[in-house]
N, C-alpha and C. Protein backbone atom coordinates (compact mmCIF):
# COMPACT_ATOMS: atom_id res chain seq x y z
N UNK A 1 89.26 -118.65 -69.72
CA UNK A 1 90.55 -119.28 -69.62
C UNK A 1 90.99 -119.68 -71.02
N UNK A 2 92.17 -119.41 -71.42
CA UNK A 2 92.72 -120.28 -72.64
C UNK A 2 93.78 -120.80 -72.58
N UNK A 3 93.15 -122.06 -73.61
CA UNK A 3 94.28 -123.08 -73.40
C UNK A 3 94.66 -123.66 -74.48
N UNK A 4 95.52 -124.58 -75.00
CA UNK A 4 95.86 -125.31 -76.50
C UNK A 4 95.47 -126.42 -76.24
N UNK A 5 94.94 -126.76 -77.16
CA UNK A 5 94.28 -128.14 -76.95
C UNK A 5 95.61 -129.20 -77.44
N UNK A 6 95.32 -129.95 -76.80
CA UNK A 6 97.21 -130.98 -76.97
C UNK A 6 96.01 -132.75 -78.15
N UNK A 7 94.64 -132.77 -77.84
CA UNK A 7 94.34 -133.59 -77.77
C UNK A 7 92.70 -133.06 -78.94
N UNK A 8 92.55 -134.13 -79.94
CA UNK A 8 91.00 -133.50 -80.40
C UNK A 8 89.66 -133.33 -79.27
N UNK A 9 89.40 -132.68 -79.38
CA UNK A 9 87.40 -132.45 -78.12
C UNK A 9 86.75 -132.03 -79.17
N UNK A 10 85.66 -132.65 -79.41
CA UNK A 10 84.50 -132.52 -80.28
C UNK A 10 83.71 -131.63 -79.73
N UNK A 11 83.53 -130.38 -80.54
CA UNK A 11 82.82 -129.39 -80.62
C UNK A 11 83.67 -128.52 -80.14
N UNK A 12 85.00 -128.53 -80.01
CA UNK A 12 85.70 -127.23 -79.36
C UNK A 12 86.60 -127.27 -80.33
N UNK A 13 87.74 -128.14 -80.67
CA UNK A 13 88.47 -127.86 -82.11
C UNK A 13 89.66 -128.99 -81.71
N UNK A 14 90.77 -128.79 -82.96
CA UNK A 14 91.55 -129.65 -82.88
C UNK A 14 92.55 -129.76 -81.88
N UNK A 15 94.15 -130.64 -82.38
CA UNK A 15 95.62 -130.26 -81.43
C UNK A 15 96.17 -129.38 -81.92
N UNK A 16 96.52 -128.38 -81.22
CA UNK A 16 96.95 -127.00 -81.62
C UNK A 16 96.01 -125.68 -81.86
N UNK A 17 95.02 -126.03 -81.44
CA UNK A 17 94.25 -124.74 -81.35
C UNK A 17 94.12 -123.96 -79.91
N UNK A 18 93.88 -122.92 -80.20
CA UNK A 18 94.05 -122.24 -79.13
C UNK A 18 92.95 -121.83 -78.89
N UNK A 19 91.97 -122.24 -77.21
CA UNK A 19 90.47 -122.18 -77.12
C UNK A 19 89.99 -121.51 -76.02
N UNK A 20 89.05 -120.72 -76.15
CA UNK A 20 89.15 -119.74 -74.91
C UNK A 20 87.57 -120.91 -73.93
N UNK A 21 87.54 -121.00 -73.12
CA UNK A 21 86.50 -121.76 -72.06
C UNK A 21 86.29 -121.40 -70.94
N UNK A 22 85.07 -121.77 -70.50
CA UNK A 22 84.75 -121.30 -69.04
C UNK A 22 86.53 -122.10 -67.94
N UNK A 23 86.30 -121.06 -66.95
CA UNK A 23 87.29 -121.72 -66.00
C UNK A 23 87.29 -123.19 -65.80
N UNK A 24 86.22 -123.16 -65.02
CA UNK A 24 85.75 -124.38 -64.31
C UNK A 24 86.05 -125.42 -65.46
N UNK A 25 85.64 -125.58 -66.19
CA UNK A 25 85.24 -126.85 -67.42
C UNK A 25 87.15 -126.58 -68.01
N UNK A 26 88.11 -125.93 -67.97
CA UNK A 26 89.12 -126.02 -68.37
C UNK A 26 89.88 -126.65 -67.27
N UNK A 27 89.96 -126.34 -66.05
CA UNK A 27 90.47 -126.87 -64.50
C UNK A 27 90.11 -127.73 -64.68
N UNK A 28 88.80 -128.22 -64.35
CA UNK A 28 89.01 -129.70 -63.75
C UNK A 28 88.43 -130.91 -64.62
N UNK A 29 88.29 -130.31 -65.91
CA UNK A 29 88.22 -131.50 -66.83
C UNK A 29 89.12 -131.54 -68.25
N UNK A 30 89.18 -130.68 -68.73
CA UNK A 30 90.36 -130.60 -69.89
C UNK A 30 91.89 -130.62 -69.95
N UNK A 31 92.24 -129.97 -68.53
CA UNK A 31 93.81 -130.03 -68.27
C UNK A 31 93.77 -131.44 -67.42
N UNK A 32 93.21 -131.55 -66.06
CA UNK A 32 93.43 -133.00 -65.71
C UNK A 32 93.61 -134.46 -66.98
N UNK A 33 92.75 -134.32 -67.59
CA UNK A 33 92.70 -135.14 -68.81
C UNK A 33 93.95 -135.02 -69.57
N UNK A 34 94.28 -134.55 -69.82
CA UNK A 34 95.57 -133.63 -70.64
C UNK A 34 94.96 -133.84 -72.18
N UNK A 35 93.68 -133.13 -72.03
CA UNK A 35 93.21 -132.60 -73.07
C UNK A 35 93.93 -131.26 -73.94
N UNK A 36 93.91 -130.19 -72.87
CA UNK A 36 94.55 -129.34 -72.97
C UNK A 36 96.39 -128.55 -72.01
N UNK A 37 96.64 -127.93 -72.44
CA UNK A 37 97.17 -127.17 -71.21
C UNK A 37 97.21 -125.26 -71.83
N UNK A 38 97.50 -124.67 -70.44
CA UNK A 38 97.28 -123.05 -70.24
C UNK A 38 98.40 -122.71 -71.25
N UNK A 39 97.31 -121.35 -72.19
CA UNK A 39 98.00 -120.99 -73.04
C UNK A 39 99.14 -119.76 -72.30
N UNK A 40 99.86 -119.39 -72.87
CA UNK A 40 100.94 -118.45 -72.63
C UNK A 40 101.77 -118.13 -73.05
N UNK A 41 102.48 -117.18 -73.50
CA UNK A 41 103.59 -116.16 -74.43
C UNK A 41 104.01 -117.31 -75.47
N UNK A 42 105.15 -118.16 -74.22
CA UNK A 42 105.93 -119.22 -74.36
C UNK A 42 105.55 -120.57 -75.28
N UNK A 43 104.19 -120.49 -75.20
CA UNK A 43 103.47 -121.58 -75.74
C UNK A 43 103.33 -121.62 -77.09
N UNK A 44 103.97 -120.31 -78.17
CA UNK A 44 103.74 -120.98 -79.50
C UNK A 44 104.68 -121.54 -80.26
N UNK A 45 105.95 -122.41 -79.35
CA UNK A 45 106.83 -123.21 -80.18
C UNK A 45 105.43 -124.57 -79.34
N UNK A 46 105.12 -124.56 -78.89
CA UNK A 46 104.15 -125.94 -78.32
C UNK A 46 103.32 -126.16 -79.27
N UNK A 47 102.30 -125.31 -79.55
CA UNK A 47 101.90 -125.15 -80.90
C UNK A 47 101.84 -125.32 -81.95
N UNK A 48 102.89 -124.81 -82.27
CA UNK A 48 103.97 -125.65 -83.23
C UNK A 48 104.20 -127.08 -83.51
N UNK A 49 104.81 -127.58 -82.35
CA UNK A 49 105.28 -128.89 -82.80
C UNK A 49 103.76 -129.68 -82.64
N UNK A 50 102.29 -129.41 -81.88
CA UNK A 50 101.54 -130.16 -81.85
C UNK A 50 101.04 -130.49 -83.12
N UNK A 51 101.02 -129.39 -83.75
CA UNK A 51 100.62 -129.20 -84.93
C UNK A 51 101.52 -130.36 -86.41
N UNK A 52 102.63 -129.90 -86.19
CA UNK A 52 103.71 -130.79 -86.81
C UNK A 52 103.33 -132.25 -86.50
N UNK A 53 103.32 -132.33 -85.32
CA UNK A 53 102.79 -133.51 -85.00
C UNK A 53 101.16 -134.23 -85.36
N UNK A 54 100.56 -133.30 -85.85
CA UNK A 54 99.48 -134.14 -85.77
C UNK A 54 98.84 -134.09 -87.56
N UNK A 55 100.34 -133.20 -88.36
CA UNK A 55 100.51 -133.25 -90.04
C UNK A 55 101.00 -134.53 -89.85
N UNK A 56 101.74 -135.26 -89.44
CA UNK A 56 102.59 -135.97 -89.57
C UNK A 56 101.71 -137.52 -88.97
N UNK A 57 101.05 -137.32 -88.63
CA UNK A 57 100.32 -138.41 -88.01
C UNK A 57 98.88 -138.67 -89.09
N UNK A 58 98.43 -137.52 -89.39
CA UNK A 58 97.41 -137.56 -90.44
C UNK A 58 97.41 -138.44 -91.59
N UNK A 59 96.01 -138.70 -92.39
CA UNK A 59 96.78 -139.33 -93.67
C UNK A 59 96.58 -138.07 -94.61
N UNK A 60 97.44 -137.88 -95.52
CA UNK A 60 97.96 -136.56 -96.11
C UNK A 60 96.35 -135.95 -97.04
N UNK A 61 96.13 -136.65 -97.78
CA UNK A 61 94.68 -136.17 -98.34
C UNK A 61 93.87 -136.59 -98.34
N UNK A 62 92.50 -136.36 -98.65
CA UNK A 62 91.27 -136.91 -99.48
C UNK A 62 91.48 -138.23 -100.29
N UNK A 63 92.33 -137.99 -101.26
CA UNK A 63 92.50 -139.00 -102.18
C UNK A 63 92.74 -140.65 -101.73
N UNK A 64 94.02 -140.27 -100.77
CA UNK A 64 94.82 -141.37 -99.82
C UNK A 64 94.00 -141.72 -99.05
N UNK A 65 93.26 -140.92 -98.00
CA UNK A 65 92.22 -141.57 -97.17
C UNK A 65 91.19 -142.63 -98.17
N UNK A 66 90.41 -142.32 -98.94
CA UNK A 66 89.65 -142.91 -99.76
C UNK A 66 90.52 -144.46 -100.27
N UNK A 67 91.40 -144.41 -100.53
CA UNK A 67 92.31 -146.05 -100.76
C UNK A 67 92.29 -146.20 -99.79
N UNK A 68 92.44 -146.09 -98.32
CA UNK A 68 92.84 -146.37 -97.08
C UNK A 68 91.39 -147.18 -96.87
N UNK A 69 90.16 -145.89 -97.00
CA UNK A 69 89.16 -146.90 -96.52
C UNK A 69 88.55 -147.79 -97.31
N UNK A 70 88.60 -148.31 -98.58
CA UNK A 70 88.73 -149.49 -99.64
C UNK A 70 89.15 -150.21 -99.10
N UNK A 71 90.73 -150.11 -98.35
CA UNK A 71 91.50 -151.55 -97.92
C UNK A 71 90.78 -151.26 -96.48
N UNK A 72 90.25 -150.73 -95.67
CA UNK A 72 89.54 -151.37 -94.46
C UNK A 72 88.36 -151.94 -94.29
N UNK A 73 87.30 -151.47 -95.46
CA UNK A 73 86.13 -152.36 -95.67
C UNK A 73 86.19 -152.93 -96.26
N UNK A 74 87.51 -153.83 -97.20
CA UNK A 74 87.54 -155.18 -97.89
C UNK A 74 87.53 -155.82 -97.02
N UNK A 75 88.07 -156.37 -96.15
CA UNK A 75 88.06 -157.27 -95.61
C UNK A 75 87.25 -157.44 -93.57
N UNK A 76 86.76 -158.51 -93.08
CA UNK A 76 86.69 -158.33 -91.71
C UNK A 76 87.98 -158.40 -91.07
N UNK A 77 87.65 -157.48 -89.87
CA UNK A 77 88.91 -157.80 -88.78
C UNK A 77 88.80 -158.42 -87.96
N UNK A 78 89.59 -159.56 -86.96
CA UNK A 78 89.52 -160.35 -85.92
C UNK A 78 89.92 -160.20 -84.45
N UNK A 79 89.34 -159.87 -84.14
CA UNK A 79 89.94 -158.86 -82.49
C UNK A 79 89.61 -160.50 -81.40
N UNK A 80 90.40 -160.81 -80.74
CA UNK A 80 90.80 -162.33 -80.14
C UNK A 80 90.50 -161.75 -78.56
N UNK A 81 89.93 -161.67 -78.19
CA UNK A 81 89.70 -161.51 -76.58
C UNK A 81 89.47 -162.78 -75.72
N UNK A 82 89.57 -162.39 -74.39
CA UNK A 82 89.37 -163.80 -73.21
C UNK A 82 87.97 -163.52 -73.21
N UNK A 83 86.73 -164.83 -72.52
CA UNK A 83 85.60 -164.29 -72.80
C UNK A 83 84.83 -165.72 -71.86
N UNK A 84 83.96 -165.34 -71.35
CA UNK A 84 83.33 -166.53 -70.44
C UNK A 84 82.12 -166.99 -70.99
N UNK A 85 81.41 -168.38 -70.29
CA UNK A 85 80.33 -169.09 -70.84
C UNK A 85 79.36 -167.93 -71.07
N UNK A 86 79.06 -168.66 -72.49
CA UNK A 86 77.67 -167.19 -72.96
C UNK A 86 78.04 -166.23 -74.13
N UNK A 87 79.65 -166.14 -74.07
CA UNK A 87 80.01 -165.01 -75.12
C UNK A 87 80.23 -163.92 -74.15
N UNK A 88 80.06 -163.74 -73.13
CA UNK A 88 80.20 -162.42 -72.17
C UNK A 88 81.95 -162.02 -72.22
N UNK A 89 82.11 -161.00 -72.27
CA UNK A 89 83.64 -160.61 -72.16
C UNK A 89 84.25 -160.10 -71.15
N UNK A 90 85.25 -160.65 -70.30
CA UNK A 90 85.94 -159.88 -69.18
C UNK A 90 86.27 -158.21 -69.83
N UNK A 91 85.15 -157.74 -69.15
CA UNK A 91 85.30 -155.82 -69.68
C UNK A 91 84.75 -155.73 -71.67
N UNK A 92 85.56 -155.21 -71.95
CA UNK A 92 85.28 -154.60 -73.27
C UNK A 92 86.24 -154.70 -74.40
N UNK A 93 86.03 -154.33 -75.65
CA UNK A 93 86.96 -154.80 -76.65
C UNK A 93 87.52 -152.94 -75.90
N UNK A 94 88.89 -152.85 -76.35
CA UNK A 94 88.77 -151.08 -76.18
C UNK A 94 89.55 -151.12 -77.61
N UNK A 95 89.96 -149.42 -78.13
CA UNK A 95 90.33 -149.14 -79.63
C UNK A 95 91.59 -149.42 -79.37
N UNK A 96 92.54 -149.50 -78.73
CA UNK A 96 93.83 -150.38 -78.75
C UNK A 96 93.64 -151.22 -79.44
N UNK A 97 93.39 -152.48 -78.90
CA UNK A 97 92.75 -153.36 -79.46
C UNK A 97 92.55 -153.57 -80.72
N UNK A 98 91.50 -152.85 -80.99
CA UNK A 98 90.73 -152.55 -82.31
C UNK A 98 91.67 -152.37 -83.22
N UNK A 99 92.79 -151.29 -82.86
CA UNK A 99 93.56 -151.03 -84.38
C UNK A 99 94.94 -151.64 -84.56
N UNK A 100 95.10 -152.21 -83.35
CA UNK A 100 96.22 -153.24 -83.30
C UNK A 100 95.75 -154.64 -84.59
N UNK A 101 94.55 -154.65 -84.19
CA UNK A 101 93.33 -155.79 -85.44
C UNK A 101 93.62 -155.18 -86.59
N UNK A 102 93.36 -153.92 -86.86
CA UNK A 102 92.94 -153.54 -88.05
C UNK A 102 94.96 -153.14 -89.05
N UNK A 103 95.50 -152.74 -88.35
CA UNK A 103 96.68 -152.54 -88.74
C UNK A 103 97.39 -153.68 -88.69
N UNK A 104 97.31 -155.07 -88.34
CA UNK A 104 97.55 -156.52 -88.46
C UNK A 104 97.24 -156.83 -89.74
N UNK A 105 95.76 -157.15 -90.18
CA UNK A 105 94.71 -157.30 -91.49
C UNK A 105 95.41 -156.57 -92.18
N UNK A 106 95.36 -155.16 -92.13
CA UNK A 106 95.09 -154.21 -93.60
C UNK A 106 96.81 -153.76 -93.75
N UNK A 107 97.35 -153.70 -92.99
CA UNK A 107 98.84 -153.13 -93.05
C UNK A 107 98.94 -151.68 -92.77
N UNK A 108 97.73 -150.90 -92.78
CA UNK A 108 97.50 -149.21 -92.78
C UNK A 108 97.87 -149.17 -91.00
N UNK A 109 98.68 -148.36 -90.78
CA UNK A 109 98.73 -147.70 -89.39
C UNK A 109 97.51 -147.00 -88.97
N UNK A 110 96.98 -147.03 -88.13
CA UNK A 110 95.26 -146.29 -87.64
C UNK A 110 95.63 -146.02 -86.24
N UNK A 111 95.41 -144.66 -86.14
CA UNK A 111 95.32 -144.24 -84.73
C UNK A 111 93.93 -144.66 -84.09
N UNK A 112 94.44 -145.09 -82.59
CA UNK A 112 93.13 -145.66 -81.76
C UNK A 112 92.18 -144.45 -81.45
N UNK A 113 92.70 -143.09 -81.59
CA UNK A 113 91.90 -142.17 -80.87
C UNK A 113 91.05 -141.81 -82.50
N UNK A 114 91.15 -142.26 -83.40
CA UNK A 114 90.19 -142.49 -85.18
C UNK A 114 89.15 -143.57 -84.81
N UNK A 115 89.50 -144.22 -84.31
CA UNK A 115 87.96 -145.21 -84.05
C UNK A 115 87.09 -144.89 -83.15
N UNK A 116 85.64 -144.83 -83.79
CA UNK A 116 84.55 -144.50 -83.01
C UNK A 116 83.50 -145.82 -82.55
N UNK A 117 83.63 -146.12 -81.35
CA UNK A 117 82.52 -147.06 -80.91
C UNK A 117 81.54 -146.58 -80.35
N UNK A 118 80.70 -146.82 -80.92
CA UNK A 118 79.36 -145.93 -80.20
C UNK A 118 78.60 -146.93 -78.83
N UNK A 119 78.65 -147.99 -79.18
CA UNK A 119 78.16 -148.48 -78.02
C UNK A 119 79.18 -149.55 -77.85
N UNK A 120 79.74 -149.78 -75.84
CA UNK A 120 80.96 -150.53 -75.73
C UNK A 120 80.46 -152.29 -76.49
N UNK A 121 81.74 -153.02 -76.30
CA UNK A 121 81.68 -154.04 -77.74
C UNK A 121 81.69 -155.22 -76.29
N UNK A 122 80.75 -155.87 -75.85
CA UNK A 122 80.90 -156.48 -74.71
C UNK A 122 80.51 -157.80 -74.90
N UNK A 123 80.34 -158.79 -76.22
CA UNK A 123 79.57 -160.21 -76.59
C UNK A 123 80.62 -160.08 -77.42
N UNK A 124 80.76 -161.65 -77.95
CA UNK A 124 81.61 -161.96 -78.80
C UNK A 124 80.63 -161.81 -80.59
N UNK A 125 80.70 -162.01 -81.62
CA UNK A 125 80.39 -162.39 -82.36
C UNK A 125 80.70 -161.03 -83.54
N UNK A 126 79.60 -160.25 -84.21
CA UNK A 126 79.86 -159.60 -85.32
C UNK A 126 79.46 -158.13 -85.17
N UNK A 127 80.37 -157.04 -84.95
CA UNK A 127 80.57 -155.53 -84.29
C UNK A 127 81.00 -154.98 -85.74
N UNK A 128 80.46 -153.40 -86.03
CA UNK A 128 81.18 -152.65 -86.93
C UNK A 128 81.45 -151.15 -86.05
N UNK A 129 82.20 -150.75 -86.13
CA UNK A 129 83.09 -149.56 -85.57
C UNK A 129 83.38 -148.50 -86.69
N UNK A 130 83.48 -147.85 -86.90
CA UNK A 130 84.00 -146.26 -87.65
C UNK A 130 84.95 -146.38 -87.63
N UNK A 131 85.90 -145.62 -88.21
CA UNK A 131 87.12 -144.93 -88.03
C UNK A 131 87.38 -143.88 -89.19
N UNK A 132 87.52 -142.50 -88.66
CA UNK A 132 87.40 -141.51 -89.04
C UNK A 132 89.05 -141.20 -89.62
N UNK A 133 89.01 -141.42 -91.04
CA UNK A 133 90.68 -141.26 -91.95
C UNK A 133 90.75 -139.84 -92.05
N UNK A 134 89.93 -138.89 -92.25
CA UNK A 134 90.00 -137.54 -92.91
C UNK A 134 88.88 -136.94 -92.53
N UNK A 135 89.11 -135.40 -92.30
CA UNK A 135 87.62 -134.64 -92.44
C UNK A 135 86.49 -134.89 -93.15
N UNK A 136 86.78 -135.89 -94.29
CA UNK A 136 85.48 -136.00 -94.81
C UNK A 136 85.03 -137.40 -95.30
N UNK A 137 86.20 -138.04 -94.52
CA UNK A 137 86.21 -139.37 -94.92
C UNK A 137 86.01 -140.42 -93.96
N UNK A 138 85.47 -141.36 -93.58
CA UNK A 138 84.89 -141.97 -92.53
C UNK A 138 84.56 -143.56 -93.13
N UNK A 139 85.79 -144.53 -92.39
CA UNK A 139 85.26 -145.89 -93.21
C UNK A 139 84.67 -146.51 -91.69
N UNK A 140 83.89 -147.44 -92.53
CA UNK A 140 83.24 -148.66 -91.13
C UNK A 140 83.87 -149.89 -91.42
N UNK A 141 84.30 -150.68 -90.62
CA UNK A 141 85.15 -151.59 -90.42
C UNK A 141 84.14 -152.61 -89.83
N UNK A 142 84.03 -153.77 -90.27
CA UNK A 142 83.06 -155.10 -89.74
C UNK A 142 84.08 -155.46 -88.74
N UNK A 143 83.97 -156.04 -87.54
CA UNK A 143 84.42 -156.56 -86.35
C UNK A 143 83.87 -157.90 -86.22
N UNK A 144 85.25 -158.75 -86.09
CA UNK A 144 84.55 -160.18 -85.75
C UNK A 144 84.92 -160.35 -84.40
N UNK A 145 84.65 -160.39 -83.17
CA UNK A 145 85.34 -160.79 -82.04
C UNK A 145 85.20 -162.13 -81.69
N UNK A 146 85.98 -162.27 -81.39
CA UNK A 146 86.51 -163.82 -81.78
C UNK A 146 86.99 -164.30 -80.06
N UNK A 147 86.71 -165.71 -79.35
CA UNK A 147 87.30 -165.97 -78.22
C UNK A 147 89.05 -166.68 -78.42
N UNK A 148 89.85 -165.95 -77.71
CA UNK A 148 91.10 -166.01 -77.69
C UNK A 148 91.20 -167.43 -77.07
């Protein structure tokens, strides 16, 4: 089956690529998701603009990413959640969240789908998170979660 990926999937490729996959694994997990959708004739002005779209959303180089992640590991960020006796948190910090924090602090716009949490953020106190600026550039961000 092929399809354009509308959305990044790790280990298959970016938005705007065009990816050939088993049926099954394109049906009922990549298009439901709206990971992807079915490629076809029609589909390379889609292409197109995903693409446009996701120049335009990027940070433009190497260089720029590298200042970007300077100003995100200067300083901690403060993510304010509701949170019960113990430090326990109703659910989880999620990357909303997270870069709503980090674009507050630093002033840099950060897409939520750039932050990587590897394990969910569920106690209050001191969390560091990723966030991936560039292909080769990758800052870690200290997390203070803080009770709102």
């Amino acid at each position: 089956m092929k399809l354009i990926l509308t959305q990044e999937v790790d280990g298959l490729g970016a938005p705007g690529d065009v990816v050939e996959v088993k049926d099954g694994y394109g049906r009922n997990y990549l298009v439901p998701r709206g990971l992807g959708i079915r490629w076809s004739r029609g589909g390379e002005k889609t292409i197109e603009s995903i693409k446009a779209a996701r120049t335009a959303r990027a940070v433009r180089d190497a260089d720029h990413a590298k200042e970007v992640k300077t100003k995100l590991e200067a300083n901690a960020v403060n993510v304010k959640v509701r949170a019960g006796e113990g430090g326990r948190l109703f659910g989880a910090v999620t990357t909303s969240e997270i870069a709503d924090a980090i674009t507050e602090v630093s002033g840099e716009k950060v897409d939520r789908r750039t932050i990587v949490v590897t394990n969910p953020i569920k106690t209050l106190g001191a969390h560091e998170v990723s966030v991936k600026l560039h292909d080769e550039v990758s800052a870690t961000v200290a997390l203070n979660v803080v009770q709102a």
